[in-house]
Protein backbone atom coordinates (compact mmCIF):
# COMPACT_ATOMS: atom_id res chain seq x y z
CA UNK A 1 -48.15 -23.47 2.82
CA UNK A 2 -49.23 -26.46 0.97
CA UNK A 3 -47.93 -29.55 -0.62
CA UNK A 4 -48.14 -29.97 -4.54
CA UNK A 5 -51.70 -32.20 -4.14
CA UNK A 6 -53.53 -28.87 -2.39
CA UNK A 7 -51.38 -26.52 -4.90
CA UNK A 8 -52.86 -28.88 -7.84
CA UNK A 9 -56.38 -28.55 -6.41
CA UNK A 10 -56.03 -24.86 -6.23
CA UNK A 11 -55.28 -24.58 -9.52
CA UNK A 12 -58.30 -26.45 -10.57
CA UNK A 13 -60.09 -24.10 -8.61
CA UNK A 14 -58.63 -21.04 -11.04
CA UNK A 15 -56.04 -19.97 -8.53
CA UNK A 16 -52.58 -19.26 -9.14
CA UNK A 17 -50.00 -20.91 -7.38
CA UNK A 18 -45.92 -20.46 -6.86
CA UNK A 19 -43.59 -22.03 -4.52
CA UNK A 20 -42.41 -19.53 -1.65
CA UNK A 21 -38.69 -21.12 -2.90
CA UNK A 22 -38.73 -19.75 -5.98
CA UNK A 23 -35.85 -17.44 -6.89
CA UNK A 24 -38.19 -15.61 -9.78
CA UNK A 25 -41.10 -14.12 -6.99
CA UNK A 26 -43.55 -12.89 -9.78
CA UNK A 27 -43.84 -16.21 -11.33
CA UNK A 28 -46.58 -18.52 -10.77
CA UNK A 29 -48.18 -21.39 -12.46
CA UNK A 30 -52.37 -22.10 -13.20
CA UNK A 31 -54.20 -24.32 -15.34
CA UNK A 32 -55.39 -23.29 -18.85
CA UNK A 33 -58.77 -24.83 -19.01
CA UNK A 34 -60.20 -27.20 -22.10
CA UNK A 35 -60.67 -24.91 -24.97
CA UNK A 36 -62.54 -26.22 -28.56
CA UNK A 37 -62.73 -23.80 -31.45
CA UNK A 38 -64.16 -24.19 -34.78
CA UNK A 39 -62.35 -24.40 -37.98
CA UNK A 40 -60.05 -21.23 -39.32
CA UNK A 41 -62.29 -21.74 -42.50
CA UNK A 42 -65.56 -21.37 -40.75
CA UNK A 43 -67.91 -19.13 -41.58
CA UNK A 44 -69.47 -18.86 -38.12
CA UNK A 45 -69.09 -15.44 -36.43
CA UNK A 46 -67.14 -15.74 -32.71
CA UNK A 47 -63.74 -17.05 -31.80
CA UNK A 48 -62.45 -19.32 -34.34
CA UNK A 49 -58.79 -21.18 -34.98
CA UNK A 50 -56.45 -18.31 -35.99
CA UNK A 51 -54.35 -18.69 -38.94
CA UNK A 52 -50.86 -19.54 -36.77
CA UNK A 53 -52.29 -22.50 -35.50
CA UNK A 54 -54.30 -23.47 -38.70
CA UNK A 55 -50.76 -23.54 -40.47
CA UNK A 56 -50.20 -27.17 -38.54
CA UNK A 57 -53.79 -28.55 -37.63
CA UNK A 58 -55.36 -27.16 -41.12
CA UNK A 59 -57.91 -24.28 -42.47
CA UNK A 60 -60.48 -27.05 -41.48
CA UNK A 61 -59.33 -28.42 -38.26
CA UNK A 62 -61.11 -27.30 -35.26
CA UNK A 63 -58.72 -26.73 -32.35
CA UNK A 64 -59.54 -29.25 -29.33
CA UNK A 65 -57.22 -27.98 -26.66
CA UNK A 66 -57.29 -29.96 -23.71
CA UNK A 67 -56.06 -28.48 -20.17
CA UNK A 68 -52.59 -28.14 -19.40
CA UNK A 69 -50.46 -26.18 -16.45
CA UNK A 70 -48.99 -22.62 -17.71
CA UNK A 71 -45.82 -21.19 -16.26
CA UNK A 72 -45.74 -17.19 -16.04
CA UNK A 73 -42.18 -16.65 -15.31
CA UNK A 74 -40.12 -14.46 -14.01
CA UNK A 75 -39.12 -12.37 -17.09
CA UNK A 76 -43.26 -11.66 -17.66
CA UNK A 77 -43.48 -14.53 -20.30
CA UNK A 78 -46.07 -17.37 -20.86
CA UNK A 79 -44.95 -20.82 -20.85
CA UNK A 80 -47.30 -23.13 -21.69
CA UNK A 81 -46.78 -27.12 -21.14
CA UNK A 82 -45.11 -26.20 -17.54
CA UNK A 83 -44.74 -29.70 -15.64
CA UNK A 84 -43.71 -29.77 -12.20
CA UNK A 85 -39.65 -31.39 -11.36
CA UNK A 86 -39.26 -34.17 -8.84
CA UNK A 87 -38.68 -31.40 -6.22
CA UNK A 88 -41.93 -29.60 -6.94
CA UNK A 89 -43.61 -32.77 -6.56
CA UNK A 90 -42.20 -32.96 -2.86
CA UNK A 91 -42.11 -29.64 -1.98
CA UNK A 92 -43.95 -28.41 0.66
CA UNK A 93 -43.91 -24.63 0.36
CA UNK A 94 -46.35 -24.09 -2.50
CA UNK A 95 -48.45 -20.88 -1.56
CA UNK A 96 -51.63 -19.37 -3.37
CA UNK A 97 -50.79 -15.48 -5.08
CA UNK A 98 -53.33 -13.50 -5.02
């Protein structure tokens, strides 16, 4: 068990990390790392902004994500912008999934 400081490192790492309190036992939380793509109007090939996000950043806005904790809960659903509550900040059960 760990408290949320080790959990936070862990996730740095690329682990994935719950709380052994948790009601929902297939959730768990990790970071999404930094991600930059080019503009949806770009003409280079690869991964580029898709047209969803260019609707509120702009067909020439490159997308300049930076990191942020993801919550996949219980129901099997991404929820990005997770942030930890007061007792997961104090808690002391956080565990690593595998």
């Amino acid at each position: 068990m760990m408290n949320f400081g080790e959990a936070l490192g862990s996730m740095k790492e690329g682990k994935k990390v719950a709380r052994a309190g948790w009601n929902g036992k297939s959730q768990f939380v990790v970071v999404m790392p930094a991600l930059y793509l080019p503009p949806h109007s770009t003409q280079e090939p690869g991964a580029k902004v898709n047209d969803r996000t260019a609707k509120h950043i702009g067909v020439d806005t490159p997308l300049d994500s930076q990191p942020y904790c993801a919550l996949f809960n219980a129901q099997g659903k991404w929820q990005p912008g997770w942030v930890p509550s007061q007792g997961d900040l104090f808690a002391e059960d956080w565990v690593i999934v595998e």
